[in-house]
N, C-alpha and C. Protein backbone atom coordinates (compact mmCIF):
# COMPACT_ATOMS: atom_id res chain seq x y z
N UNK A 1 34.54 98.40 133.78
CA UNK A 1 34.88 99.29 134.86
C UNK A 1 34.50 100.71 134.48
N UNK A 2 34.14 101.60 135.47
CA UNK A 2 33.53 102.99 135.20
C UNK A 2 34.81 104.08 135.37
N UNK A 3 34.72 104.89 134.25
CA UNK A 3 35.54 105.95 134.48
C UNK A 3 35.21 106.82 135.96
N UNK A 4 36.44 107.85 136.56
CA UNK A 4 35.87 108.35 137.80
C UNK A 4 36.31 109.63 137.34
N UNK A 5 36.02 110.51 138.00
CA UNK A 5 36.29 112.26 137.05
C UNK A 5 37.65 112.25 137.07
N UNK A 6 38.22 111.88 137.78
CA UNK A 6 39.52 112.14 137.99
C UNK A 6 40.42 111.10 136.39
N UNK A 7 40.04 110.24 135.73
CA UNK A 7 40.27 109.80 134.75
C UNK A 7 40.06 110.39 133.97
N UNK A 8 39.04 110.99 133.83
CA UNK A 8 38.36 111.61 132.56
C UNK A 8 39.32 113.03 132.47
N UNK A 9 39.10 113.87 133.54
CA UNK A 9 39.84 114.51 133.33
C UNK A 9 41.22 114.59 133.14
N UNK A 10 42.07 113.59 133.13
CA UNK A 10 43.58 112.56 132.83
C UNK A 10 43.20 112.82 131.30
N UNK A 11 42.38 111.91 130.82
CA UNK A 11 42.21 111.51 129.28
C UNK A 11 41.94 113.21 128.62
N UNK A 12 41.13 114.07 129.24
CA UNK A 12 40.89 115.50 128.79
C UNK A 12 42.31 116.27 128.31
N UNK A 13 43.06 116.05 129.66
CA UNK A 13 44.96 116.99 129.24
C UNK A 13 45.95 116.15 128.22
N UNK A 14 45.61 114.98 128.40
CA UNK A 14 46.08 114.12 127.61
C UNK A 14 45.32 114.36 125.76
N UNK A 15 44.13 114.57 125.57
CA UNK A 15 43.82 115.03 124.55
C UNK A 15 43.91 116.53 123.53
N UNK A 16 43.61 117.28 125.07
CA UNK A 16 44.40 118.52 125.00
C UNK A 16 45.90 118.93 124.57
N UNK A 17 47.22 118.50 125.05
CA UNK A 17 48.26 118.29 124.51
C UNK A 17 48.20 117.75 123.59
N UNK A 18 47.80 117.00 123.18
CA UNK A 18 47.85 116.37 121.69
C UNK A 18 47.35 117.17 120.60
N UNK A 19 46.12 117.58 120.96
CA UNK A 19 45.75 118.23 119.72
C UNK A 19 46.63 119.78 119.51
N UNK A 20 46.82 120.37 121.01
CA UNK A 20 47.85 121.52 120.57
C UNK A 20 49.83 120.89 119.78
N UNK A 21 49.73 120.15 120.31
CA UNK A 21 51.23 119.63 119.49
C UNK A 21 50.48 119.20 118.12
N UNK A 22 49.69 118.83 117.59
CA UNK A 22 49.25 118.57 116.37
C UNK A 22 49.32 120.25 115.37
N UNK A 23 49.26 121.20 116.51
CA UNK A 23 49.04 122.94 115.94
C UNK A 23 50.72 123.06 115.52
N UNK A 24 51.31 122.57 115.86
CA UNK A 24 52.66 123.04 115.66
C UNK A 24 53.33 122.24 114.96
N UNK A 25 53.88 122.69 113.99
CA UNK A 25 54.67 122.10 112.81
C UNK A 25 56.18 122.20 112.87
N UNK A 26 57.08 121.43 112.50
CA UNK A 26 58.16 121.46 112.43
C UNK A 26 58.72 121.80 110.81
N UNK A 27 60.17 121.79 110.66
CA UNK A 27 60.43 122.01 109.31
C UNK A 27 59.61 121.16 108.20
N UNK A 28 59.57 120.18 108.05
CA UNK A 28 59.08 119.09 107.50
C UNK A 28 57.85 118.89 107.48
N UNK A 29 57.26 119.53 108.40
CA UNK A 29 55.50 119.15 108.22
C UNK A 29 55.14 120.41 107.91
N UNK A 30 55.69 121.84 107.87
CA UNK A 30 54.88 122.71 107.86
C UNK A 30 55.34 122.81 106.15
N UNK A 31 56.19 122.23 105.44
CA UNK A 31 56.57 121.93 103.97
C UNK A 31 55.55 121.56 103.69
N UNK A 32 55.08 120.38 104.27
CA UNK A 32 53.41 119.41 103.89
C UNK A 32 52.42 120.22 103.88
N UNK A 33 52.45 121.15 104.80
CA UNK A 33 51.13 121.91 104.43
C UNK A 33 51.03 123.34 104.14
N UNK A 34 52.10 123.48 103.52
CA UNK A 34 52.36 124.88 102.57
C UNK A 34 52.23 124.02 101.36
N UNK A 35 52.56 122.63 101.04
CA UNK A 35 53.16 122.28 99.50
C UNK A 35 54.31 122.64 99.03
N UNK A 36 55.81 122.89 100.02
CA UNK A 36 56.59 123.26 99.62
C UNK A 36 57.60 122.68 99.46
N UNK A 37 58.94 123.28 99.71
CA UNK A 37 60.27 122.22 99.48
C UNK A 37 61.49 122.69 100.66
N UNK A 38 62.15 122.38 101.62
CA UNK A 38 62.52 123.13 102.18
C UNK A 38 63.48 124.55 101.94
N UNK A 39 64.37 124.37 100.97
CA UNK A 39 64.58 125.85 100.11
C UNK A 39 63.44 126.87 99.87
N UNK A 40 62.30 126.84 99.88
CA UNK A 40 61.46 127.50 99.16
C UNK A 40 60.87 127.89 100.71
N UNK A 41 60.65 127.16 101.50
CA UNK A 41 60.23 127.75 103.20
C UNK A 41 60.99 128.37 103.90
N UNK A 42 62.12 128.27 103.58
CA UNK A 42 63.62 129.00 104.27
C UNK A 42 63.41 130.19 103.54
N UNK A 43 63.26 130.44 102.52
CA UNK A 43 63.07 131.78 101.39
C UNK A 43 61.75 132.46 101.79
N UNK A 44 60.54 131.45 102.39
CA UNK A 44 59.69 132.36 102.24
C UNK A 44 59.66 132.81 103.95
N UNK A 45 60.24 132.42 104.56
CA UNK A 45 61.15 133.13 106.18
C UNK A 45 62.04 134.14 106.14
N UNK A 46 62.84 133.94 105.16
CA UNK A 46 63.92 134.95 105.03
C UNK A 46 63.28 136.36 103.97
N UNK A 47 62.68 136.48 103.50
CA UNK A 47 61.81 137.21 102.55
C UNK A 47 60.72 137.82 102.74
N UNK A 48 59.49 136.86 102.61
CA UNK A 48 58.42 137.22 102.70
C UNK A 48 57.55 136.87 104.15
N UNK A 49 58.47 137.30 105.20
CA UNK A 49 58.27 137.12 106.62
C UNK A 49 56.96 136.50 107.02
N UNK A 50 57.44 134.56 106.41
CA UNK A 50 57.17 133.77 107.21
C UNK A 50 56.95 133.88 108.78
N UNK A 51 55.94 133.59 109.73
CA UNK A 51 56.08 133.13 110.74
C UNK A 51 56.54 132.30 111.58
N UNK A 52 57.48 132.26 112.68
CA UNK A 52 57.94 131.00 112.86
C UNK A 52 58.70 131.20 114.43
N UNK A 53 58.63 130.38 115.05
CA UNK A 53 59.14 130.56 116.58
C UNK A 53 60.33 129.63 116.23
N UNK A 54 61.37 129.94 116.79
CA UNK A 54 62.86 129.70 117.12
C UNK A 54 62.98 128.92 118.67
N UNK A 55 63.27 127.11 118.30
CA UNK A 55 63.37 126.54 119.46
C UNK A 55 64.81 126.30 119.74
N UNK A 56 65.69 126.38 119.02
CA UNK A 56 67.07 126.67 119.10
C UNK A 56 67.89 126.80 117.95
N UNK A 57 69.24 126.79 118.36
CA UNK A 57 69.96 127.73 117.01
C UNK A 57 69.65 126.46 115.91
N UNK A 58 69.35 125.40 115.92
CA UNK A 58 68.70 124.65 114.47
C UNK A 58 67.23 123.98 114.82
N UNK A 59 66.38 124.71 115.47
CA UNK A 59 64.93 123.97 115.57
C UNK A 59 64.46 125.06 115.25
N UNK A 60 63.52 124.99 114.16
CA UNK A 60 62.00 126.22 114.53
C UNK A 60 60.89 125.29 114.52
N UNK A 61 59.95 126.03 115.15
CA UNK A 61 58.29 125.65 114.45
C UNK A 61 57.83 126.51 113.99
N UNK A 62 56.55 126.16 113.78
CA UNK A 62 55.46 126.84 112.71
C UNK A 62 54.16 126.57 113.67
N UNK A 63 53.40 127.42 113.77
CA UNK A 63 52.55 127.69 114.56
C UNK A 63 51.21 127.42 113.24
N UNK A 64 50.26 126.45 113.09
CA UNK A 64 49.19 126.41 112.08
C UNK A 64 48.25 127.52 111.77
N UNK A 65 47.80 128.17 113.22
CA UNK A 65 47.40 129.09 113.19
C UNK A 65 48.00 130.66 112.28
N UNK A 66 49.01 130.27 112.94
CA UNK A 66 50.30 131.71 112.29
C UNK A 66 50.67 131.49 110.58
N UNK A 67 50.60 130.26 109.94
CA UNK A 67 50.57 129.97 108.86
C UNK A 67 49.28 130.73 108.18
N UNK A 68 48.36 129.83 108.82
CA UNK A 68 46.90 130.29 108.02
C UNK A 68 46.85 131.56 108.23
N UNK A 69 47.00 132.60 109.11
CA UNK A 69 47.12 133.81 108.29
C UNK A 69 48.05 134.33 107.77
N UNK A 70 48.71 133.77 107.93
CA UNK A 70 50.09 134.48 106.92
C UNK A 70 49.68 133.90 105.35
N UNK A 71 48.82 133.00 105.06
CA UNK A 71 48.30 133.09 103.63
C UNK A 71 46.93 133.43 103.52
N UNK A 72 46.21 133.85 104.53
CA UNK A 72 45.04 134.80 103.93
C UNK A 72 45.62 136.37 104.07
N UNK A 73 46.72 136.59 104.58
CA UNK A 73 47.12 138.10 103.75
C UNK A 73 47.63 138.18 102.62
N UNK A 74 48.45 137.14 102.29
CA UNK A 74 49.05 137.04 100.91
C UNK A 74 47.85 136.81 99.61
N UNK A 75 46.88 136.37 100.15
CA UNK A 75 45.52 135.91 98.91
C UNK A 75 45.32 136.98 98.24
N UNK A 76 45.28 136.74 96.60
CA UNK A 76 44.89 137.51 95.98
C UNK A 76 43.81 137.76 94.97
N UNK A 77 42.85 137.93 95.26
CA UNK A 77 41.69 137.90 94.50
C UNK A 77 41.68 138.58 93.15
N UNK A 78 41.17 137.81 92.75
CA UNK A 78 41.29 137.77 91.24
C UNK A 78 40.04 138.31 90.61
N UNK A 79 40.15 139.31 89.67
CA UNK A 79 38.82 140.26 89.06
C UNK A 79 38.78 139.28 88.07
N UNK A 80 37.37 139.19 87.69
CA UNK A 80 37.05 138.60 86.50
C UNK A 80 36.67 139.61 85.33
């Protein structure tokens, strides 16, 4: 059977949402891709002003984008 635009474009928002919920991290996954521990992500929020959107008084996320630069400002190049 042949797709009709009207499918395709179904399967398009449907891929679309996905890959933007894939951008957003929760406590637990944005640990995974810092390499951290959750003490040490709570510290680096409370401290070294982490990025992070507030979905209620116990949800945040982490925005991937907002991560990745929040560690290319912190990079520190190293003189040889």
């Amino acid at each position: 059977m042949w797709n009709t635009g009207h499918d395709m474009q179904a399967n398009n928002s449907v891929s679309t949402a996905t890959s933007t919920a894939a951008e957003v991290f929760d406590d637990a996954a944005a640990c995974v891709y810092l390499a951290t521990n959750p003490r040490m992500l709570r510290k680096m929020r409370q401290e070294y002003g982490l990025p992070f959107c507030r979905i209620s008084s116990k949800s945040l996320r982490y925005r991937r984008r907002d991560l990745e630069e929040w560690l290319a400002r912190r990079r520190v190049a190293i003189s040889a």
